[in-house]
PDB file of N, CA and C in Angstrom:
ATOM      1  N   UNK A   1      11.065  19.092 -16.096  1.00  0.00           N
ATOM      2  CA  UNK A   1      10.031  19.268 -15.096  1.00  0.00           C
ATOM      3  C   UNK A   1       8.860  18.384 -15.492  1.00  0.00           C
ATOM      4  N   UNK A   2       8.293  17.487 -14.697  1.00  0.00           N
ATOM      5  CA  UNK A   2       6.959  16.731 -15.008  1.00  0.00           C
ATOM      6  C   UNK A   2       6.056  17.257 -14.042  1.00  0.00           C
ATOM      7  N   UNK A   3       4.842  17.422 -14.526  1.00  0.00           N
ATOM      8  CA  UNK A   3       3.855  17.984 -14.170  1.00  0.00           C
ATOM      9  C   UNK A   3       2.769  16.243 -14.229  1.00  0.00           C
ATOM     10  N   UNK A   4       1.973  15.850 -13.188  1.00  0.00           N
ATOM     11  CA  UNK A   4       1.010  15.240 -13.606  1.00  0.00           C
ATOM     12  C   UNK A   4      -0.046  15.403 -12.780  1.00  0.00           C
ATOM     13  N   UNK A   5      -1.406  14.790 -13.006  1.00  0.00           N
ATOM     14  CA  UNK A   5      -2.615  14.908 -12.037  1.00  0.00           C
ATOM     15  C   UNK A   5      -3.734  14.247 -12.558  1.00  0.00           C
ATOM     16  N   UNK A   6      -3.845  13.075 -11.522  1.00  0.00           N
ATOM     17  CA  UNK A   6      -4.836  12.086 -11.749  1.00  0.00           C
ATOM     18  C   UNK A   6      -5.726  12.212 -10.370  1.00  0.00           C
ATOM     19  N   UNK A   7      -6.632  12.725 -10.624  1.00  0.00           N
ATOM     20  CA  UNK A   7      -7.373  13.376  -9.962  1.00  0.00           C
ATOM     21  C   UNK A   7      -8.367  12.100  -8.426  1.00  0.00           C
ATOM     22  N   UNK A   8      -8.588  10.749  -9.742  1.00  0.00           N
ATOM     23  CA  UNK A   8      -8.633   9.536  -8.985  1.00  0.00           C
ATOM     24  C   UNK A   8      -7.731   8.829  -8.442  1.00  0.00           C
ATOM     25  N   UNK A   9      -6.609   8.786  -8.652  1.00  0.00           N
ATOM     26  CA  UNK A   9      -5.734   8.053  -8.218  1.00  0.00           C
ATOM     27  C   UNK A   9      -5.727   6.392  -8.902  1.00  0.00           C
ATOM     28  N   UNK A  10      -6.310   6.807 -10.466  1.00  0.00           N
ATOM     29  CA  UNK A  10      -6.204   5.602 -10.739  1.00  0.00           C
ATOM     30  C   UNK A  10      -4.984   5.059 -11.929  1.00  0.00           C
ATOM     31  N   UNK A  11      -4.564   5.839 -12.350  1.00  0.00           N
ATOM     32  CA  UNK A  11      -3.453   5.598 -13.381  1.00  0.00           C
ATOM     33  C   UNK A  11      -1.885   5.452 -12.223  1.00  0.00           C
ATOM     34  N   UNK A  12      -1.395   4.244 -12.450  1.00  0.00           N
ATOM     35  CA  UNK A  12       0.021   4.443 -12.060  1.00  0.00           C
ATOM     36  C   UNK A  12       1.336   5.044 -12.262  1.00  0.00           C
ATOM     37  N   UNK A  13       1.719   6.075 -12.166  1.00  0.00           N
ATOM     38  CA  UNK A  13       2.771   7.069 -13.167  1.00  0.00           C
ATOM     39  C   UNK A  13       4.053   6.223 -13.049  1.00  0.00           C
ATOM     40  N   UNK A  14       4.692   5.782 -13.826  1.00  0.00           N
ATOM     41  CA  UNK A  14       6.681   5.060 -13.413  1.00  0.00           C
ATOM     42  C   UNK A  14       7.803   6.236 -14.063  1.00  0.00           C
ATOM     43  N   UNK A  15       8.825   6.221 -13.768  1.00  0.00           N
ATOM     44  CA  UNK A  15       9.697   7.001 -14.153  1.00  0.00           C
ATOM     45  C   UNK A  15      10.872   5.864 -14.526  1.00  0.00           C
ATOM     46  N   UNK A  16      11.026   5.339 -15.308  1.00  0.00           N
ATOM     47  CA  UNK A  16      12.080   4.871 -15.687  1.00  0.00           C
ATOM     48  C   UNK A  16      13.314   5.623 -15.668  1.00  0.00           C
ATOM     49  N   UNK A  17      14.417   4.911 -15.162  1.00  0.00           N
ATOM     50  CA  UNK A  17      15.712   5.379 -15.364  1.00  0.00           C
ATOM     51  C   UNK A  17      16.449   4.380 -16.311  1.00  0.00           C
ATOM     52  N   UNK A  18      17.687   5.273 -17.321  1.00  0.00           N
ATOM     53  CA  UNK A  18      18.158   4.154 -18.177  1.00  0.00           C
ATOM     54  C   UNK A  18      19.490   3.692 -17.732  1.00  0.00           C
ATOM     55  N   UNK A  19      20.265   3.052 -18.714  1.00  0.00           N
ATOM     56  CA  UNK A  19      21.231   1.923 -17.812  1.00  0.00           C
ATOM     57  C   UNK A  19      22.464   2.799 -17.399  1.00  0.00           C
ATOM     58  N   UNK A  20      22.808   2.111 -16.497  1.00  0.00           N
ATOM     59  CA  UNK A  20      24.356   3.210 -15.671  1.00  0.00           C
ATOM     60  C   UNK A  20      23.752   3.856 -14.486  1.00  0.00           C
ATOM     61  N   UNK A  21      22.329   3.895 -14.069  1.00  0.00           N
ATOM     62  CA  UNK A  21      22.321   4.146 -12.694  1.00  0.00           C
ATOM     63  C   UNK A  21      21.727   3.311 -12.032  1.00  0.00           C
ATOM     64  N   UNK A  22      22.271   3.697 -11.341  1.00  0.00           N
ATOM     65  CA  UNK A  22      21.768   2.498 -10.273  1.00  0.00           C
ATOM     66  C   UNK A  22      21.132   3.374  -8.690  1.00  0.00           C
ATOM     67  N   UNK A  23      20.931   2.063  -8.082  1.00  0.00           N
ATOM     68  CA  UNK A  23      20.121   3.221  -6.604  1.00  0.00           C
ATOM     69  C   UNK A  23      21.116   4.200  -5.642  1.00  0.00           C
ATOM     70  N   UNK A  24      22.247   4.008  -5.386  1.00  0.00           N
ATOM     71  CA  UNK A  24      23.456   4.956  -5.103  1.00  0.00           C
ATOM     72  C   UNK A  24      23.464   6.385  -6.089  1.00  0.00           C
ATOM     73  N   UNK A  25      23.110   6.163  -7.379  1.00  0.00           N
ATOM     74  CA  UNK A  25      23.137   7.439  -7.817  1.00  0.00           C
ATOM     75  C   UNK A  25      22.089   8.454  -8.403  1.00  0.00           C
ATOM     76  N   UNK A  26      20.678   7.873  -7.748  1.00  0.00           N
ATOM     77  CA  UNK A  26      20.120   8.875  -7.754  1.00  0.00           C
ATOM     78  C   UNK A  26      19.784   9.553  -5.916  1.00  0.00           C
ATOM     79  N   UNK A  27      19.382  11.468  -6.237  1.00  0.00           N
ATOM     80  CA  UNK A  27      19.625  12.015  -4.917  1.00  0.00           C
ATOM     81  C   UNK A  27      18.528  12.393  -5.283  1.00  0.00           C
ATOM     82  N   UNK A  28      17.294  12.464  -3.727  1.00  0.00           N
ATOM     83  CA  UNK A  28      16.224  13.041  -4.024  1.00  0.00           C
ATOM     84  C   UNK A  28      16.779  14.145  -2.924  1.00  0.00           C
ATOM     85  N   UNK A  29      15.805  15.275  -2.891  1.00  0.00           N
ATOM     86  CA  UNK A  29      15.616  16.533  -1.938  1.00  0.00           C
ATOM     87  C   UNK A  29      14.302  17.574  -2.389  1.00  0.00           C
ATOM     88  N   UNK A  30      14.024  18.231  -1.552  1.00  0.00           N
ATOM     89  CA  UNK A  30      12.691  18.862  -2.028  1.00  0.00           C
ATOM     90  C   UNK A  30      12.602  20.164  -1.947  1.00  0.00           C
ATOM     91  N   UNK A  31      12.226  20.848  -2.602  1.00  0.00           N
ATOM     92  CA  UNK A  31      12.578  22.430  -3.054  1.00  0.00           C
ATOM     93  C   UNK A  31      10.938  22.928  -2.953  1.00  0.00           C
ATOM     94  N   UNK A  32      10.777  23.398  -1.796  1.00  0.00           N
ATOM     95  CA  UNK A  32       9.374  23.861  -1.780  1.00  0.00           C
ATOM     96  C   UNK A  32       8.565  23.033  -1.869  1.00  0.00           C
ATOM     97  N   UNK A  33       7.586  22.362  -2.930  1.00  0.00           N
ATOM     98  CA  UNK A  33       6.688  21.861  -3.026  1.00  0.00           C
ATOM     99  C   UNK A  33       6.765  20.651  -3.835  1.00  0.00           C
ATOM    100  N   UNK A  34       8.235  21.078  -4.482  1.00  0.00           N
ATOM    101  CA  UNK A  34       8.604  20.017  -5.405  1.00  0.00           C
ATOM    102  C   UNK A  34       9.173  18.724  -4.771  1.00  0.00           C
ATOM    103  N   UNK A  35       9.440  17.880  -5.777  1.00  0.00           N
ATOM    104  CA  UNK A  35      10.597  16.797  -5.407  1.00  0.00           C
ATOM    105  C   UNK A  35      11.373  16.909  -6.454  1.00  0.00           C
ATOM    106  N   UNK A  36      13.036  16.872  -6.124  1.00  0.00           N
ATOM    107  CA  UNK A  36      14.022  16.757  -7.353  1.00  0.00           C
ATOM    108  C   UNK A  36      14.628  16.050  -7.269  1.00  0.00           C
ATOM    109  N   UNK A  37      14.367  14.959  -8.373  1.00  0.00           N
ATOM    110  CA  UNK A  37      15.674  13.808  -8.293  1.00  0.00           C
ATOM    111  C   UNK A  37      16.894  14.228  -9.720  1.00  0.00           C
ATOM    112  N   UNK A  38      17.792  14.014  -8.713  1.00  0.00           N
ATOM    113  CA  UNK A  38      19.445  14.609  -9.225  1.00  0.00           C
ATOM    114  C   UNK A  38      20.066  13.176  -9.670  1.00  0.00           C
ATOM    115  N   UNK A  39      20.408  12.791 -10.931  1.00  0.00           N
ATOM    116  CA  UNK A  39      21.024  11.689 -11.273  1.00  0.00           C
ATOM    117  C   UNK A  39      22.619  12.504 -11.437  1.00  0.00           C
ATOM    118  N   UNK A  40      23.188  11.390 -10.788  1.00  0.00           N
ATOM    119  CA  UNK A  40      24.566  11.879 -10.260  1.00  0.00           C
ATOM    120  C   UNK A  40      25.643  11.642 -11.878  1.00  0.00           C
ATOM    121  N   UNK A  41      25.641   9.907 -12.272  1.00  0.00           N
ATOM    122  CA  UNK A  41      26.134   9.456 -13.004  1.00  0.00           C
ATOM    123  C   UNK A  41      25.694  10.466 -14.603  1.00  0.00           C
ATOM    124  N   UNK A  42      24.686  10.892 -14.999  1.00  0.00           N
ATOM    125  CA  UNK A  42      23.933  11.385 -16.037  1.00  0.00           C
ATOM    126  C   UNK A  42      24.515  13.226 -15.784  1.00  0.00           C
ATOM    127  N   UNK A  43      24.608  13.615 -14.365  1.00  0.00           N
ATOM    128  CA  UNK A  43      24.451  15.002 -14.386  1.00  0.00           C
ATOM    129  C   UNK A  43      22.977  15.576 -14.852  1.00  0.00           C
ATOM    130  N   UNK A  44      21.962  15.416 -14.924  1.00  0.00           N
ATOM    131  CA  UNK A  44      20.707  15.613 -15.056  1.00  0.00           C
ATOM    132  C   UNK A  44      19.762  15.660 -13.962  1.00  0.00           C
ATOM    133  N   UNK A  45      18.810  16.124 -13.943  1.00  0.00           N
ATOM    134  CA  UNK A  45      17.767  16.318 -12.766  1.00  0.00           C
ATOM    135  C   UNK A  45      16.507  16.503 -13.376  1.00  0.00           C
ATOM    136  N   UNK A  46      15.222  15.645 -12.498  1.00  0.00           N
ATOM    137  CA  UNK A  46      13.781  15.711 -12.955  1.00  0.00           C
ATOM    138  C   UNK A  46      13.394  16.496 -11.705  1.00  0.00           C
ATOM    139  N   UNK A  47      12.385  17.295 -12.079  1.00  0.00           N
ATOM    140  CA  UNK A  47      11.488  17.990 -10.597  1.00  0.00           C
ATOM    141  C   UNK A  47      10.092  17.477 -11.114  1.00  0.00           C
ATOM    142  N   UNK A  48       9.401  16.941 -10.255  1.00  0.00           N
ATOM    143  CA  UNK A  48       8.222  16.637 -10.615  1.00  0.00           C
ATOM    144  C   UNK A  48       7.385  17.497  -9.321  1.00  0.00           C
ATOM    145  N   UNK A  49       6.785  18.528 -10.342  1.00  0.00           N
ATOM    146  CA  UNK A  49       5.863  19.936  -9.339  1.00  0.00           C
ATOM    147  C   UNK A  49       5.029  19.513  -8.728  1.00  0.00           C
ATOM    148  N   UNK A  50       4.427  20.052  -7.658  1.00  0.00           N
ATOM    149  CA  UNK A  50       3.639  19.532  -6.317  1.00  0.00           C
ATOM    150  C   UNK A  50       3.552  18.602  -5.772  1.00  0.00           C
ATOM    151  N   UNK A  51       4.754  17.308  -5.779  1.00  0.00           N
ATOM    152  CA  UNK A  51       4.976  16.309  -5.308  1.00  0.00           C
ATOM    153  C   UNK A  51       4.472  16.347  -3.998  1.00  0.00           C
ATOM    154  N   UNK A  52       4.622  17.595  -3.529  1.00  0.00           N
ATOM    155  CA  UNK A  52       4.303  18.257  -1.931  1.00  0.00           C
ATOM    156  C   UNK A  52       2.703  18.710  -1.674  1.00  0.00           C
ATOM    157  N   UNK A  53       2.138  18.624  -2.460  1.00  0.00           N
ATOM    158  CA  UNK A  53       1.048  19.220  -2.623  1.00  0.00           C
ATOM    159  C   UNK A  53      -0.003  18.554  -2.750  1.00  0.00           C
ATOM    160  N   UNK A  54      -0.231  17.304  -3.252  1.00  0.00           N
ATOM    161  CA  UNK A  54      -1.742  16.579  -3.493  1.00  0.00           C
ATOM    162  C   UNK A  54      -0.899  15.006  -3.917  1.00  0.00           C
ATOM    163  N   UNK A  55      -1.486  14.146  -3.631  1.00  0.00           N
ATOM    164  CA  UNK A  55      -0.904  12.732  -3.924  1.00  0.00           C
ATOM    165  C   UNK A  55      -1.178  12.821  -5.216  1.00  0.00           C
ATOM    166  N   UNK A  56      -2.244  13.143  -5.619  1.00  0.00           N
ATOM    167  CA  UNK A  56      -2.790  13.320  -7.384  1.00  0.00           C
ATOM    168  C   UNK A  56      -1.473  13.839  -8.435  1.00  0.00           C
ATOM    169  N   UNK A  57      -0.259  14.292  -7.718  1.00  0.00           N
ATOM    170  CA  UNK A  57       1.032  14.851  -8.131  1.00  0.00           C
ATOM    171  C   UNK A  57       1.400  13.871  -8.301  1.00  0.00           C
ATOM    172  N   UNK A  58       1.737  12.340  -7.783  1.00  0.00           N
ATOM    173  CA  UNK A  58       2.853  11.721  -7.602  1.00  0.00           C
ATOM    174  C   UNK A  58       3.304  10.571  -8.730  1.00  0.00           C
ATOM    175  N   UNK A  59       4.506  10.482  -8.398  1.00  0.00           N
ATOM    176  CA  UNK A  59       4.660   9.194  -9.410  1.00  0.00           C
ATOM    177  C   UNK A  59       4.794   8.057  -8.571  1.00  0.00           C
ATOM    178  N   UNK A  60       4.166   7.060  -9.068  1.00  0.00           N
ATOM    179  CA  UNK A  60       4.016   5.887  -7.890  1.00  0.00           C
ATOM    180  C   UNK A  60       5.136   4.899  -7.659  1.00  0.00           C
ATOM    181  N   UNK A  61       5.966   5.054  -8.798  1.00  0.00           N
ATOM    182  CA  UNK A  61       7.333   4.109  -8.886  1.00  0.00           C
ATOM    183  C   UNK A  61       7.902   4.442 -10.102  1.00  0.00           C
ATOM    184  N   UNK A  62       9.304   4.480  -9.282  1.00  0.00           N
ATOM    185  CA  UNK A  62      10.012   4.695  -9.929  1.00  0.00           C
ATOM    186  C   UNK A  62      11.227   3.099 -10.117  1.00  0.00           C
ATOM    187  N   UNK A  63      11.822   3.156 -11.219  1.00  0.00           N
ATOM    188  CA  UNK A  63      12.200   1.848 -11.631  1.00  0.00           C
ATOM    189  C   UNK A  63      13.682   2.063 -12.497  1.00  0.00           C
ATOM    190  N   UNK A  64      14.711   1.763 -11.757  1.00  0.00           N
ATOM    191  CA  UNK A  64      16.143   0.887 -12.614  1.00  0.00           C
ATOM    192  C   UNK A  64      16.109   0.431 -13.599  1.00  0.00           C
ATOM    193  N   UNK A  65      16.929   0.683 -14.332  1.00  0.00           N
ATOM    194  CA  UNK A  65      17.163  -0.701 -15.820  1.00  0.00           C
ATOM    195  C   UNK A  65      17.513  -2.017 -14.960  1.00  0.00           C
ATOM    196  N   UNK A  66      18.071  -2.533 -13.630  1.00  0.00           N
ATOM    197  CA  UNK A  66      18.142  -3.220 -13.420  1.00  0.00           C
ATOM    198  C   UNK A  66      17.040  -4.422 -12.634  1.00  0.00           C
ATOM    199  N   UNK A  67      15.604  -3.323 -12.295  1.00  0.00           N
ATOM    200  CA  UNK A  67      14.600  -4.001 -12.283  1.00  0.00           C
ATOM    201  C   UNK A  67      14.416  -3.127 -10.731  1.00  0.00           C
ATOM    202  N   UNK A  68      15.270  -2.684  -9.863  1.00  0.00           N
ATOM    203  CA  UNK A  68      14.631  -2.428  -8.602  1.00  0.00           C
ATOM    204  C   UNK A  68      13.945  -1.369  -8.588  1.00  0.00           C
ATOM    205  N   UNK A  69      13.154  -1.130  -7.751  1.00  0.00           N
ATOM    206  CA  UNK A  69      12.063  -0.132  -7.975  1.00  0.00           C
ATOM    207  C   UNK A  69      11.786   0.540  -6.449  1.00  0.00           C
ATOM    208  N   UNK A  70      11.359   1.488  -6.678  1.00  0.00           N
ATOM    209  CA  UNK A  70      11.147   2.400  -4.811  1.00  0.00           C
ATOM    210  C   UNK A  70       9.991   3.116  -5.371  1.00  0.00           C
ATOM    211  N   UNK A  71       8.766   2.775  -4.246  1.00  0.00           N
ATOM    212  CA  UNK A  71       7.462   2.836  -4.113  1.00  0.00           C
ATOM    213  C   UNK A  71       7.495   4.441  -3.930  1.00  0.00           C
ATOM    214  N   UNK A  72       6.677   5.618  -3.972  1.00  0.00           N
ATOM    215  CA  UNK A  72       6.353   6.720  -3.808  1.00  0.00           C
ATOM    216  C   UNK A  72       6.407   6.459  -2.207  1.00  0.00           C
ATOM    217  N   UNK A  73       5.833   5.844  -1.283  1.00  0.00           N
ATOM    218  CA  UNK A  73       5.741   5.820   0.348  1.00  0.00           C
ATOM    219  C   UNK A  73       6.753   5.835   0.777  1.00  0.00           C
ATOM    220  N   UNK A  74       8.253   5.152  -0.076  1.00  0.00           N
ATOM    221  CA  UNK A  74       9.582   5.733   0.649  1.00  0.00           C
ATOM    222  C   UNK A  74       9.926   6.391   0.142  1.00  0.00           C
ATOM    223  N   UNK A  75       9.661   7.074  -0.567  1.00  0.00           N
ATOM    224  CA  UNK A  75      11.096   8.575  -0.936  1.00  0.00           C
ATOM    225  C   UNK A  75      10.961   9.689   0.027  1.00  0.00           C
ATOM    226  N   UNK A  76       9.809   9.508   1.188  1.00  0.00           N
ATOM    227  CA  UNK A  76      10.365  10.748   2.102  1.00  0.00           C
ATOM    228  C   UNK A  76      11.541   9.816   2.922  1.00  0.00           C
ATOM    229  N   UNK A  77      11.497   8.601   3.286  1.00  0.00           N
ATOM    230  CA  UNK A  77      12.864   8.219   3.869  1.00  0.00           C
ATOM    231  C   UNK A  77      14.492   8.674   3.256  1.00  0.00           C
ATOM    232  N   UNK A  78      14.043   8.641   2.023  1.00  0.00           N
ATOM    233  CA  UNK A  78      15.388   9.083   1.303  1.00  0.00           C
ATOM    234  C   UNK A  78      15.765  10.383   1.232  1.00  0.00           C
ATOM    235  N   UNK A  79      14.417  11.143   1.188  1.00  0.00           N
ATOM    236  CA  UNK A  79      14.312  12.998   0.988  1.00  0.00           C
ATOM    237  C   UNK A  79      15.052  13.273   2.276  1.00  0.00           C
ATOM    238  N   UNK A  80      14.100  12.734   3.889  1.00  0.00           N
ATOM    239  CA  UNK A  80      14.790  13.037   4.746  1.00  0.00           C
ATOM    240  C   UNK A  80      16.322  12.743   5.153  1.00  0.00           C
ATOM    241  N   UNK A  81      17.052  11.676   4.662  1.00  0.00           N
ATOM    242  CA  UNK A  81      18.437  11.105   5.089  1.00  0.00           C
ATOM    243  C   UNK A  81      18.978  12.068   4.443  1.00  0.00           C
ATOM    244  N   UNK A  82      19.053  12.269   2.871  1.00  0.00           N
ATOM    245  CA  UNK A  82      19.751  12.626   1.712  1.00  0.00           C
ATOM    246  C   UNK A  82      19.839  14.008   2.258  1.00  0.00           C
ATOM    247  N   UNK A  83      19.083  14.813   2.984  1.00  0.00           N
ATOM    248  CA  UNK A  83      18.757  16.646   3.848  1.00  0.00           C
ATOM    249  C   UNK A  83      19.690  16.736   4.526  1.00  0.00           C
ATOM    250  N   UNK A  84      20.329  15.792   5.240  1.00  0.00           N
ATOM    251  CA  UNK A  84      21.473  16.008   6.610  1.00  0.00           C
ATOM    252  C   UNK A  84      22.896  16.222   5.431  1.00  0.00           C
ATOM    253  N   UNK A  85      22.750  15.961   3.916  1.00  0.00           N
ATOM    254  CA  UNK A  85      24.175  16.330   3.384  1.00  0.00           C
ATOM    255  C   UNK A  85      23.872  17.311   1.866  1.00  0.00           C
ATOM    256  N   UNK A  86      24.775  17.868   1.924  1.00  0.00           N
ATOM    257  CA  UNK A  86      24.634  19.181   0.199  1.00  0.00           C
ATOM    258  C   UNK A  86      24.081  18.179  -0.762  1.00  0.00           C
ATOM    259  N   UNK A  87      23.616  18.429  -1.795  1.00  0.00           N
ATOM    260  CA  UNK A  87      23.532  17.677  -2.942  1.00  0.00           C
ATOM    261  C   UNK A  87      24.935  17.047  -3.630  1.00  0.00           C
ATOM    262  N   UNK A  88      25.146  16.313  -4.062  1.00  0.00           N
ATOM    263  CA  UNK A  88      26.415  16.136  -5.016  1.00  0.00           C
ATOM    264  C   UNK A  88      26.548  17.371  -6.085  1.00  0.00           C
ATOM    265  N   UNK A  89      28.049  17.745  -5.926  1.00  0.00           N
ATOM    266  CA  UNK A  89      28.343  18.541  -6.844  1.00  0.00           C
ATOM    267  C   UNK A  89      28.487  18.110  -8.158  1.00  0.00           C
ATOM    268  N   UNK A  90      28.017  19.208  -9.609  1.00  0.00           N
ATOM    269  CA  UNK A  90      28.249  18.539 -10.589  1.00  0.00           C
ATOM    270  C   UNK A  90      29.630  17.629 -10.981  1.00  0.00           C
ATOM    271  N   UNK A  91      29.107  16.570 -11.977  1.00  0.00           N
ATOM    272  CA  UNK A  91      30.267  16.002 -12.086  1.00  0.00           C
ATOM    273  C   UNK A  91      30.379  14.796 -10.785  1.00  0.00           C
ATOM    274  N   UNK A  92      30.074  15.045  -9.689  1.00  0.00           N
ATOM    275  CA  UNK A  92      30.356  13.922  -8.471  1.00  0.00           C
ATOM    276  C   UNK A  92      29.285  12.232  -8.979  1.00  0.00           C
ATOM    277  N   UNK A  93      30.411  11.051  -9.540  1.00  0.00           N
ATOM    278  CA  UNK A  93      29.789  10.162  -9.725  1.00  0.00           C
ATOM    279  C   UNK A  93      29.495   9.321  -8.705  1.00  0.00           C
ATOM    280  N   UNK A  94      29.662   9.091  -7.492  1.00  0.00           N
ATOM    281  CA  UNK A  94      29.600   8.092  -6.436  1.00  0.00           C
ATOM    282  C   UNK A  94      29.047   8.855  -4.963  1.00  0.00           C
ATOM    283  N   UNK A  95      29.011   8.497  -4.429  1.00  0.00           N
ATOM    284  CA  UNK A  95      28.275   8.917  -2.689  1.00  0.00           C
ATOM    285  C   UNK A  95      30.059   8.745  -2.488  1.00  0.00           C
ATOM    286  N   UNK A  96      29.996  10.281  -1.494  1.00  0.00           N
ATOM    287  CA  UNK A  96      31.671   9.888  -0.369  1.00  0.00           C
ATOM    288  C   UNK A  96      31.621   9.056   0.765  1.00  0.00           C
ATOM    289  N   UNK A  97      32.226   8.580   1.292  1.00  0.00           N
ATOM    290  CA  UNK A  97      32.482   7.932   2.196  1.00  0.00           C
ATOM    291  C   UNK A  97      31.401   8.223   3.803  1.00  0.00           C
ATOM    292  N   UNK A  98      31.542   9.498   3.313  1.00  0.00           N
ATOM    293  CA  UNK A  98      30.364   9.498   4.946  1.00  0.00           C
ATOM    294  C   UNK A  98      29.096   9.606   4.586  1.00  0.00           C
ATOM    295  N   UNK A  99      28.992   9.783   3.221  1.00  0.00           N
ATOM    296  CA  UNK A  99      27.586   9.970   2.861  1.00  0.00           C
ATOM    297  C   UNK A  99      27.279   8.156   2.599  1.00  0.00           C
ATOM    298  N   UNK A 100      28.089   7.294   2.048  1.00  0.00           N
ATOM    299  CA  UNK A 100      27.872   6.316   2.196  1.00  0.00           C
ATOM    300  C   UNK A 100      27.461   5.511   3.275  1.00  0.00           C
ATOM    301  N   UNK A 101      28.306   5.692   4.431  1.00  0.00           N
ATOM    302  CA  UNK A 101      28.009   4.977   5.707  1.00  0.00           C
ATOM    303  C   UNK A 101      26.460   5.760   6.181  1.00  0.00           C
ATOM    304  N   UNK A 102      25.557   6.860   6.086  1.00  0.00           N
ATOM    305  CA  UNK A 102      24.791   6.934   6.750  1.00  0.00           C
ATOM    306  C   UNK A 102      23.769   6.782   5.576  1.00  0.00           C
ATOM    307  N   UNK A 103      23.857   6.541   4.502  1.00  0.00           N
ATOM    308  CA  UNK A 103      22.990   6.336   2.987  1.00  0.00           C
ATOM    309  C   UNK A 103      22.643   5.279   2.761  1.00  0.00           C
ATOM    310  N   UNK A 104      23.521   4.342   2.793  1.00  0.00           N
ATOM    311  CA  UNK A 104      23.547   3.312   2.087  1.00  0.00           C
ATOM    312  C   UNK A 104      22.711   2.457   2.770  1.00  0.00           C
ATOM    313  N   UNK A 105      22.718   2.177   4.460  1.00  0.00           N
ATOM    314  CA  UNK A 105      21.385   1.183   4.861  1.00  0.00           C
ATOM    315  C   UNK A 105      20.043   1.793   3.883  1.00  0.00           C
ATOM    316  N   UNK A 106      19.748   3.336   4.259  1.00  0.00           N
ATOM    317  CA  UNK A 106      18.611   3.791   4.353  1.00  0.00           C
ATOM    318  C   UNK A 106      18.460   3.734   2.495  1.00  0.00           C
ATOM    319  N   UNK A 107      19.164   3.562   1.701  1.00  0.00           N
ATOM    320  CA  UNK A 107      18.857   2.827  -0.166  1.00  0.00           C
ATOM    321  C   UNK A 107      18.643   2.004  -0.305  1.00  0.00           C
ATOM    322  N   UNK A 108      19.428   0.655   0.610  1.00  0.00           N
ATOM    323  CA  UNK A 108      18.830  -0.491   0.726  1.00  0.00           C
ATOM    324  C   UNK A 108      17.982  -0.698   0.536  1.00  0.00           C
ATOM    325  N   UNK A 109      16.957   0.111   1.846  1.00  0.00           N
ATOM    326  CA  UNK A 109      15.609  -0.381   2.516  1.00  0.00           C
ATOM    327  C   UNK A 109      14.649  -0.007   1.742  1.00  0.00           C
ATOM    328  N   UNK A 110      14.514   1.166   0.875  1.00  0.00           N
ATOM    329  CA  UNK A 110      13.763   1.644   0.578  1.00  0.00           C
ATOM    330  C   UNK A 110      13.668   0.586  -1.179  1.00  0.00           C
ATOM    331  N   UNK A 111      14.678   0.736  -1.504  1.00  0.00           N
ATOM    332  CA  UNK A 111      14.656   0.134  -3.598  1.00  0.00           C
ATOM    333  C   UNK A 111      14.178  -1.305  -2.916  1.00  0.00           C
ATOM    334  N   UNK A 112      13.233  -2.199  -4.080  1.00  0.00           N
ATOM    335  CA  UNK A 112      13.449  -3.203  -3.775  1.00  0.00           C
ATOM    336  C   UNK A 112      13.272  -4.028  -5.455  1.00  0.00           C
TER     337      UNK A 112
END
């Protein structure tokens, strides 16, 4: 669970991810107030508390070992797509097939 709060909005928070995932395998969704990102490949999950609650919560980017990165302004694009399907069950390393076809533009757009 990460907790943060920069009250100015002047520190940039990053969340690094380490190597073996990539943007297909992380799942965001939001649990109340939170945001939880579910790394599929790892089986692990971060909630970072009041993501929902004050921008002073947020992490501003998050970043790949492979360098791509997705700005805090899109992860409700991803929160909302990723809502129309269950989370991946433990153990599930890849997006299925239908979760791919309606996922995969909307990962594109958002990592860059």
């Amino acid at each position: 669970i990460y907790e943060s709060y920069d009250y100015y909005n002047q520190a940039t928070d990053v969340l690094r991810f380490g190597e073996g995932i990539n943007d297909e395998g992380v799942w965001f969704s939001r649990s109340g107030n939170q945001l939880v990102v579910q790394l599929m490949n790892e089986g692990g999950q971060v909630t970072i508390n009041n993501w929902y609650g004050a921008n002073a919560t947020r992490i501003e980017v998050f970043e790949l070992s492979d360098g791509q990165k997705l700005l805090s302004a899109q992860v409700d694009s991803l929160v909302q797509a990723m809502a129309a399907f269950a989370p991946p069950a433990p153990g599930q390393t890849s997006l299925t097939p239908e979760q791919q076809s309606a996922l995969v533009p909307v990962i594109a757009a958002a990592w860059n």
